[in-house]
PDB file of N, CA and C in Angstrom:
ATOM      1  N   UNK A   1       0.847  -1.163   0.000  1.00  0.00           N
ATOM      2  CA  UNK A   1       0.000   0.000   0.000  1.00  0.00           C
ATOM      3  C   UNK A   1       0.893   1.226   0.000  1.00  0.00           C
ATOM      4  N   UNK A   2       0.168   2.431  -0.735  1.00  0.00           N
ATOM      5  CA  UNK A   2       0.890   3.730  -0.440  1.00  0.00           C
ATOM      6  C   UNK A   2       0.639   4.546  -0.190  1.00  0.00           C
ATOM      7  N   UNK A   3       1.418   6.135   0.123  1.00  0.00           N
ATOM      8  CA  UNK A   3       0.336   6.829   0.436  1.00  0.00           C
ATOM      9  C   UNK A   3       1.571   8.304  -0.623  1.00  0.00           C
ATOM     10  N   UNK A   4       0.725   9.482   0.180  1.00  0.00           N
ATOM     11  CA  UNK A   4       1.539  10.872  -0.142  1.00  0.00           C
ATOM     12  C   UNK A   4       2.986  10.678  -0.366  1.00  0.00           C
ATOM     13  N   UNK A   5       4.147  11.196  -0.455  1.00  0.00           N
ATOM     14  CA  UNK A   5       5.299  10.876   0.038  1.00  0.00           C
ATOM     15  C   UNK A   5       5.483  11.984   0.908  1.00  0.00           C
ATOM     16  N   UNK A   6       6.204  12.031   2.155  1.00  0.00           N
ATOM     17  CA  UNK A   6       6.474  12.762   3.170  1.00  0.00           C
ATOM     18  C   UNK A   6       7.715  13.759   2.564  1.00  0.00           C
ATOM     19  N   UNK A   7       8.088  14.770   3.050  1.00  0.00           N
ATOM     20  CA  UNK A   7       9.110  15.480   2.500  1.00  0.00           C
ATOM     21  C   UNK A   7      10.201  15.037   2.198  1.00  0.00           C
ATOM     22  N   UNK A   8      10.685  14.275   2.798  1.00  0.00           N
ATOM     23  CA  UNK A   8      11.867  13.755   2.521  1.00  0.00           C
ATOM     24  C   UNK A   8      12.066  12.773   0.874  1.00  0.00           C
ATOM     25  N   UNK A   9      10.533  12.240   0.670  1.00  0.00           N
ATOM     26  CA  UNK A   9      10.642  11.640  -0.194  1.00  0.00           C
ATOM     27  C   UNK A   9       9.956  12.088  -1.382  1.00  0.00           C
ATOM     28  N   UNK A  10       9.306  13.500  -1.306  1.00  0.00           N
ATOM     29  CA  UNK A  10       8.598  13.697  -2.549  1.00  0.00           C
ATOM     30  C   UNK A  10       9.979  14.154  -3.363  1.00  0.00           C
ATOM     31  N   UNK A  11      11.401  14.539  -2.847  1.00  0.00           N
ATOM     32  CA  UNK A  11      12.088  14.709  -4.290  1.00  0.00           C
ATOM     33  C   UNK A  11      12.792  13.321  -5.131  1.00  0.00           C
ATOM     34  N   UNK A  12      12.073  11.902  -3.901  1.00  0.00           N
ATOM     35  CA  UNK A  12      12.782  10.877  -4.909  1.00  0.00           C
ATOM     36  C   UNK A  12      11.288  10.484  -6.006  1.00  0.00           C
ATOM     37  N   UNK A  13       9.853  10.437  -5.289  1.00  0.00           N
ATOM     38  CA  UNK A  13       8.913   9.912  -5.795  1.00  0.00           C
ATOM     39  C   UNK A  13       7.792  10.698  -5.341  1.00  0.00           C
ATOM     40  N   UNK A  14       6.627  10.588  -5.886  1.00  0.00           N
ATOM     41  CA  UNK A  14       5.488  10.580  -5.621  1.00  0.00           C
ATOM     42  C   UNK A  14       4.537  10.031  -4.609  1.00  0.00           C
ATOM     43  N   UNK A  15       5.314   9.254  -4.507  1.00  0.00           N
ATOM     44  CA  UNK A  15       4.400   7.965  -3.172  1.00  0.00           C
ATOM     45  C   UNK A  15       5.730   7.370  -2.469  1.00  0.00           C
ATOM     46  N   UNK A  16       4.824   7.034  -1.872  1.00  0.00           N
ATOM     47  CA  UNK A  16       5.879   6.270  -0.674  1.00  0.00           C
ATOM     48  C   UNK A  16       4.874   4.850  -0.412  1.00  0.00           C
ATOM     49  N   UNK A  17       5.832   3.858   0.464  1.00  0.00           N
ATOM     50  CA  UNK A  17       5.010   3.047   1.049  1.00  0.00           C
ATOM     51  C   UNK A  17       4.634   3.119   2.248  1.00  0.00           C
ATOM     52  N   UNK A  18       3.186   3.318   2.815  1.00  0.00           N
ATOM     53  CA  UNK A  18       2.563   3.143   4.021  1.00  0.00           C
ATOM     54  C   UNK A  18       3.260   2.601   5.252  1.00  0.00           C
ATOM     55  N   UNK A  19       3.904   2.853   5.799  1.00  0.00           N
ATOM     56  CA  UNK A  19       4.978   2.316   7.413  1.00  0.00           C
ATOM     57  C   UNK A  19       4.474   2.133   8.230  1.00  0.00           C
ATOM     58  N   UNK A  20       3.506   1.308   8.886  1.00  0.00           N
ATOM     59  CA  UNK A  20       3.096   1.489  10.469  1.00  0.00           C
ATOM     60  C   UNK A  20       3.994   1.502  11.770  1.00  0.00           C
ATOM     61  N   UNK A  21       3.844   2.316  12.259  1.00  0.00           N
ATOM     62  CA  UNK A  21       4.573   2.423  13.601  1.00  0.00           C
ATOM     63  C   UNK A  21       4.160   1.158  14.234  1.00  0.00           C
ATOM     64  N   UNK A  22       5.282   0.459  15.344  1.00  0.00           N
ATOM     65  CA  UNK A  22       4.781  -0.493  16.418  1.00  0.00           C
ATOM     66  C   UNK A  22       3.534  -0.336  16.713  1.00  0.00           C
ATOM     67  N   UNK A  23       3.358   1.075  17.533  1.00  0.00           N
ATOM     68  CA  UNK A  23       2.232   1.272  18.026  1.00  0.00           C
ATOM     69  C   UNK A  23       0.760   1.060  17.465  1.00  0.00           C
ATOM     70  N   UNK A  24       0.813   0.975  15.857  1.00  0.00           N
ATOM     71  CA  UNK A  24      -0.411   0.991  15.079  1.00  0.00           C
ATOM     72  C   UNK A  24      -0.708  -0.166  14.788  1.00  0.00           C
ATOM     73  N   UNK A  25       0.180  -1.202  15.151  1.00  0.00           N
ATOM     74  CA  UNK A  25       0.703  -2.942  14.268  1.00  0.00           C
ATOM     75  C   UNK A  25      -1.091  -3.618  14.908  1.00  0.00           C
ATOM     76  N   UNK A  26      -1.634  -3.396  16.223  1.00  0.00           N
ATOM     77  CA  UNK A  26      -2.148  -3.986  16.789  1.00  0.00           C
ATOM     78  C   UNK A  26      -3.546  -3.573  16.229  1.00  0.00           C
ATOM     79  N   UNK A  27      -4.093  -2.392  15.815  1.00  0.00           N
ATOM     80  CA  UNK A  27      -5.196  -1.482  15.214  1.00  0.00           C
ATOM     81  C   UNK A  27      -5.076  -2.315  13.806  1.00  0.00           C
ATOM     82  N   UNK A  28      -3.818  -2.390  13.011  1.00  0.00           N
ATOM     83  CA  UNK A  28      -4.157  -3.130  11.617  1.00  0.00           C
ATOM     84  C   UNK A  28      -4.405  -4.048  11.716  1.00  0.00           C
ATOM     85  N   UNK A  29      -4.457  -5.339  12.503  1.00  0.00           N
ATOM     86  CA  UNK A  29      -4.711  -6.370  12.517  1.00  0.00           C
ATOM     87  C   UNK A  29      -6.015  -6.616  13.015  1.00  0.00           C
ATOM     88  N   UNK A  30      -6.571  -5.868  13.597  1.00  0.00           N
ATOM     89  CA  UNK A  30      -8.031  -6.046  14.373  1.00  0.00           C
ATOM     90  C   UNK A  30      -8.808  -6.340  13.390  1.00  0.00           C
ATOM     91  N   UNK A  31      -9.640  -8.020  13.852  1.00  0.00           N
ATOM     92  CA  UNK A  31     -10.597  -7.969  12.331  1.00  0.00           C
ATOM     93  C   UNK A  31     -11.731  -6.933  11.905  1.00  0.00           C
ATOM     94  N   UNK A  32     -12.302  -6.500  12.895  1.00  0.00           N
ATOM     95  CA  UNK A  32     -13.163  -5.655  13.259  1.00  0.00           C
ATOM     96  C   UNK A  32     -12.915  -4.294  12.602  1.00  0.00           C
ATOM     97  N   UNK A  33     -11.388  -4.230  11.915  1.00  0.00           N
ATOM     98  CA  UNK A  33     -11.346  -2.971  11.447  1.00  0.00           C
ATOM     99  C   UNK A  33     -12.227  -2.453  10.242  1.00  0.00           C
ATOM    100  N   UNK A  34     -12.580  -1.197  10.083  1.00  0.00           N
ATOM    101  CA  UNK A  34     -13.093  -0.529   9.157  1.00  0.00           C
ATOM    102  C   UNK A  34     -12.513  -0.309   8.087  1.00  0.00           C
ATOM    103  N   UNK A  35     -13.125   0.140   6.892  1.00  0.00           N
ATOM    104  CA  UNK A  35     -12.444   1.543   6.224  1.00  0.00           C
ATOM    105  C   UNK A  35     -12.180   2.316   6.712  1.00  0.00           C
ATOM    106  N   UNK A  36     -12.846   3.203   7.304  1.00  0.00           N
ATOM    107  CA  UNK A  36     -12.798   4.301   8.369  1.00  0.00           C
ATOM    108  C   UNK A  36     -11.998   4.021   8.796  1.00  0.00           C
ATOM    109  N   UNK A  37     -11.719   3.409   9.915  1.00  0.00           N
ATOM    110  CA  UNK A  37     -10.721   3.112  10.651  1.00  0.00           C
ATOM    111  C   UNK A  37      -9.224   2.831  10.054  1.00  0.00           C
ATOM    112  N   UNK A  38      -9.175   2.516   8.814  1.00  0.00           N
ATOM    113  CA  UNK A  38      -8.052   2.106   8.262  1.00  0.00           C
ATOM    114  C   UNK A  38      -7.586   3.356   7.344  1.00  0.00           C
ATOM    115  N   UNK A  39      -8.098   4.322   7.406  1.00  0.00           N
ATOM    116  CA  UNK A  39      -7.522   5.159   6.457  1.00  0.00           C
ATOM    117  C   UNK A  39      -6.990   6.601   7.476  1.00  0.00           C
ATOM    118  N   UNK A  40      -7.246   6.394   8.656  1.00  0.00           N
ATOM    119  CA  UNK A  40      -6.074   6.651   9.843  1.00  0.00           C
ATOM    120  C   UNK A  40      -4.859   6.329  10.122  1.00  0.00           C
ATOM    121  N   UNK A  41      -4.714   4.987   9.449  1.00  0.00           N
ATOM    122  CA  UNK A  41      -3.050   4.492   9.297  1.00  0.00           C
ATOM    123  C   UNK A  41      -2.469   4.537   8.272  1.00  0.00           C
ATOM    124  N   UNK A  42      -3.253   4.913   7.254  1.00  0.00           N
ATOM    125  CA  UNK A  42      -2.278   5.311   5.514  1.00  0.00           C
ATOM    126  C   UNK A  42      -2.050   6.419   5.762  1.00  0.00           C
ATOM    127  N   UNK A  43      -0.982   6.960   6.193  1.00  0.00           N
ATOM    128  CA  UNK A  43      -0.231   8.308   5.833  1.00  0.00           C
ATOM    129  C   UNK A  43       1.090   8.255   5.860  1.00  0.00           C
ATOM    130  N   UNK A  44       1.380   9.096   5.340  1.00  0.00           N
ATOM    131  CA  UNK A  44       3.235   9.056   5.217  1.00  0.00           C
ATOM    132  C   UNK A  44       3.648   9.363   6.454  1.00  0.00           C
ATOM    133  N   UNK A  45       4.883   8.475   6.637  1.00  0.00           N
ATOM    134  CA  UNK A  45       5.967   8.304   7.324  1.00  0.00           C
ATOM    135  C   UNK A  45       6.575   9.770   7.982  1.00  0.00           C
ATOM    136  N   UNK A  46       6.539  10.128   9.261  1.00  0.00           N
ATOM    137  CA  UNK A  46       6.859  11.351   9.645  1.00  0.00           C
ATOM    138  C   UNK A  46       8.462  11.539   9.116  1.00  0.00           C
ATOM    139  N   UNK A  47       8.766  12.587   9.071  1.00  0.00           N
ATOM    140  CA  UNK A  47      10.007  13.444   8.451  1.00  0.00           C
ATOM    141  C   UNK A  47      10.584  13.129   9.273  1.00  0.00           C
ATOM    142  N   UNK A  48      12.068  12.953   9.021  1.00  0.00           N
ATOM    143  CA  UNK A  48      13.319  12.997   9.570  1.00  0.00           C
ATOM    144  C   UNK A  48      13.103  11.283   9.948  1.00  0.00           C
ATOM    145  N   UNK A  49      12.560  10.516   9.577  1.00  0.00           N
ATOM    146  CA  UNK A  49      12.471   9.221  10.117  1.00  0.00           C
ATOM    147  C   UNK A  49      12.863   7.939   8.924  1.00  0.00           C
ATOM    148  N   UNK A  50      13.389   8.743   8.067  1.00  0.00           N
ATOM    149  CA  UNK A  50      13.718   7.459   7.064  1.00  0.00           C
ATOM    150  C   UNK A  50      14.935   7.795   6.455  1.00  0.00           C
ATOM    151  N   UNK A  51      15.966   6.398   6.257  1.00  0.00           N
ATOM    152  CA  UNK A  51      17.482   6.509   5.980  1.00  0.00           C
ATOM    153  C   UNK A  51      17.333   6.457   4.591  1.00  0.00           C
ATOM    154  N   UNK A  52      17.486   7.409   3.253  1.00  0.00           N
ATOM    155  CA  UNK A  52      17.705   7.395   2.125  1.00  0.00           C
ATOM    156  C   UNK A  52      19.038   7.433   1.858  1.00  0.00           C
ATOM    157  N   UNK A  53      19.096   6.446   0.830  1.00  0.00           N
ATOM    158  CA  UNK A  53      19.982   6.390   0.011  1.00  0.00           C
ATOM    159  C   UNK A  53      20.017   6.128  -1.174  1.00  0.00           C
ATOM    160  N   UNK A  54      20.957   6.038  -2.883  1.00  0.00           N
ATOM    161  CA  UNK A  54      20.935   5.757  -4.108  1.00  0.00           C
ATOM    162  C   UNK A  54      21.509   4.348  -4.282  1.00  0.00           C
ATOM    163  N   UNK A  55      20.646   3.452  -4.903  1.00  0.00           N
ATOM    164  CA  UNK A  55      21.155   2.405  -5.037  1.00  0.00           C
ATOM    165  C   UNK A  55      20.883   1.686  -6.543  1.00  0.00           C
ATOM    166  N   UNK A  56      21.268   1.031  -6.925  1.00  0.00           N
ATOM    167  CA  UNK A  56      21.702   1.068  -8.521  1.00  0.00           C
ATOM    168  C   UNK A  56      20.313   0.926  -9.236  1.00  0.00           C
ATOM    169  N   UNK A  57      20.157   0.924 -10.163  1.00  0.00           N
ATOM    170  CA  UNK A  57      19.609   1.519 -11.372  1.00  0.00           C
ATOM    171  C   UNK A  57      18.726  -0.020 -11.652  1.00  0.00           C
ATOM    172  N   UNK A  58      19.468  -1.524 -10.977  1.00  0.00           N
ATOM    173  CA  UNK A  58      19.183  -2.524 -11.429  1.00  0.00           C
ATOM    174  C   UNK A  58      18.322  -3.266 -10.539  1.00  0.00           C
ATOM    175  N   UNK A  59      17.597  -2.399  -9.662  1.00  0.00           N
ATOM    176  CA  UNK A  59      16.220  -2.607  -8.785  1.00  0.00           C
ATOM    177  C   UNK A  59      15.218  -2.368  -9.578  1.00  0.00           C
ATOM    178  N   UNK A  60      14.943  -2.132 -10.835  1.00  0.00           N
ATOM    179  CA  UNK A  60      13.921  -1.796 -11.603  1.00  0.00           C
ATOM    180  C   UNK A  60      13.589  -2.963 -12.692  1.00  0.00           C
ATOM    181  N   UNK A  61      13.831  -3.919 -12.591  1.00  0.00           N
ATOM    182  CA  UNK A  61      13.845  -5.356 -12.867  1.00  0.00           C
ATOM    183  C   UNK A  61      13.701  -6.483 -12.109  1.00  0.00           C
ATOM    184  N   UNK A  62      12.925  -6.814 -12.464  1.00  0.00           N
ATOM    185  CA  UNK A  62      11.948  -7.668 -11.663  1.00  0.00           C
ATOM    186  C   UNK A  62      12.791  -9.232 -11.434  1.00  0.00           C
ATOM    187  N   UNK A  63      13.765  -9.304 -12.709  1.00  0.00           N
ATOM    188  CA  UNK A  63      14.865 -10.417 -12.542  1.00  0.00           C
ATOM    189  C   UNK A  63      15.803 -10.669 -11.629  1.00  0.00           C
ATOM    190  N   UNK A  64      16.100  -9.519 -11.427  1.00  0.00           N
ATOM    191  CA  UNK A  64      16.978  -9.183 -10.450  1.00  0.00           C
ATOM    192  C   UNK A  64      16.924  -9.195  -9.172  1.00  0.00           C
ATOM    193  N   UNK A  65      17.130 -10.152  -8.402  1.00  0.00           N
ATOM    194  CA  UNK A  65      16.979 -10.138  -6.516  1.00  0.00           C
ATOM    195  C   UNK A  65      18.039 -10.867  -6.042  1.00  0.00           C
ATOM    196  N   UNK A  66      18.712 -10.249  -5.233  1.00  0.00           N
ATOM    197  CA  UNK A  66      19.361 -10.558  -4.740  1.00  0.00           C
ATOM    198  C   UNK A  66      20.248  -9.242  -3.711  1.00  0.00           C
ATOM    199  N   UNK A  67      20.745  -9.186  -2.754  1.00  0.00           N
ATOM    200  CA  UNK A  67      21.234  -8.385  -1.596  1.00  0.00           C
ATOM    201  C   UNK A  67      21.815  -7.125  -2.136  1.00  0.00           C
ATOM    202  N   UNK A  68      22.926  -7.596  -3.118  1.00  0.00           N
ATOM    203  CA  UNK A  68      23.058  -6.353  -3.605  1.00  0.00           C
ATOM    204  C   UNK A  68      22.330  -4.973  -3.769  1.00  0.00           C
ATOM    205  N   UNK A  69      21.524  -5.719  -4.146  1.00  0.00           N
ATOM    206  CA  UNK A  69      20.479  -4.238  -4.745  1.00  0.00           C
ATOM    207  C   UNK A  69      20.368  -3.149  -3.748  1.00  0.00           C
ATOM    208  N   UNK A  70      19.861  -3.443  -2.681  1.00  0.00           N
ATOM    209  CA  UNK A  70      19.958  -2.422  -1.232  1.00  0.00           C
ATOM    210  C   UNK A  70      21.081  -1.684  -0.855  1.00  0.00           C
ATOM    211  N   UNK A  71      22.421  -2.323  -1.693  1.00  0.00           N
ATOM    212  CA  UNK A  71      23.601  -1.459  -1.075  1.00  0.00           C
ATOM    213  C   UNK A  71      23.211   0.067  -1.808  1.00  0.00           C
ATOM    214  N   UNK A  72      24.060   0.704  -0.561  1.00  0.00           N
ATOM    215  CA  UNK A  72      24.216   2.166  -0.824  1.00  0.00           C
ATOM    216  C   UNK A  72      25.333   2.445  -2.405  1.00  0.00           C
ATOM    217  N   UNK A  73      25.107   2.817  -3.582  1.00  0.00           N
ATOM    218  CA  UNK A  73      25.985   3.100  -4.705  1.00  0.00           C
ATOM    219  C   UNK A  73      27.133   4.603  -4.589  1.00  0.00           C
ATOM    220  N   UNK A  74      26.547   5.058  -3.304  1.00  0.00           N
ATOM    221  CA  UNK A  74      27.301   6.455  -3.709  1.00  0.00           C
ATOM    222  C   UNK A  74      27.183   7.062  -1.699  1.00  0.00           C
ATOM    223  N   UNK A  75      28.043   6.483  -1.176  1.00  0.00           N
ATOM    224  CA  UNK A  75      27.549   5.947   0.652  1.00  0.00           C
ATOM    225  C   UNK A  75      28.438   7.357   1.005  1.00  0.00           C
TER     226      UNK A  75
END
């Protein structure tokens, strides 16, 4: 799922992916949850809370998995 991208990330993308805090882990799982209720936990990731970095070009292929990919290209 995604949502806005938070500042940090609207100059890599448009969206981001949805992060739940610990604290929210227990609210998403409730079967009982709503829509309503669930569109309280799609929002972007508060600022200053995520480690960016550039990593190669060859994450955009779906062939490709393996550890590498996550390294930092330019650390």
């Amino acid at each position: 799922m995604t949502t806005k991208p938070n500042e940090e990330m609207a100059s890599v993308h448009n969206r981001m992916p949805v992060i739940l805090h610990q604290a929210d882990e227990a609210s998403w799982l409730e079967p009982s949850l709503t829509r309503g209720n669930i569109e309280s936990l799609l929002r972007p990731y508060e600022d200053k809370g995520l480690e960016i970095f550039e990593v190669s070009n060859e994450v955009n292929f779906t062939g490709n998995n393996d550890a590498r990919l996550i390294y930092p290209i330019n650390p």
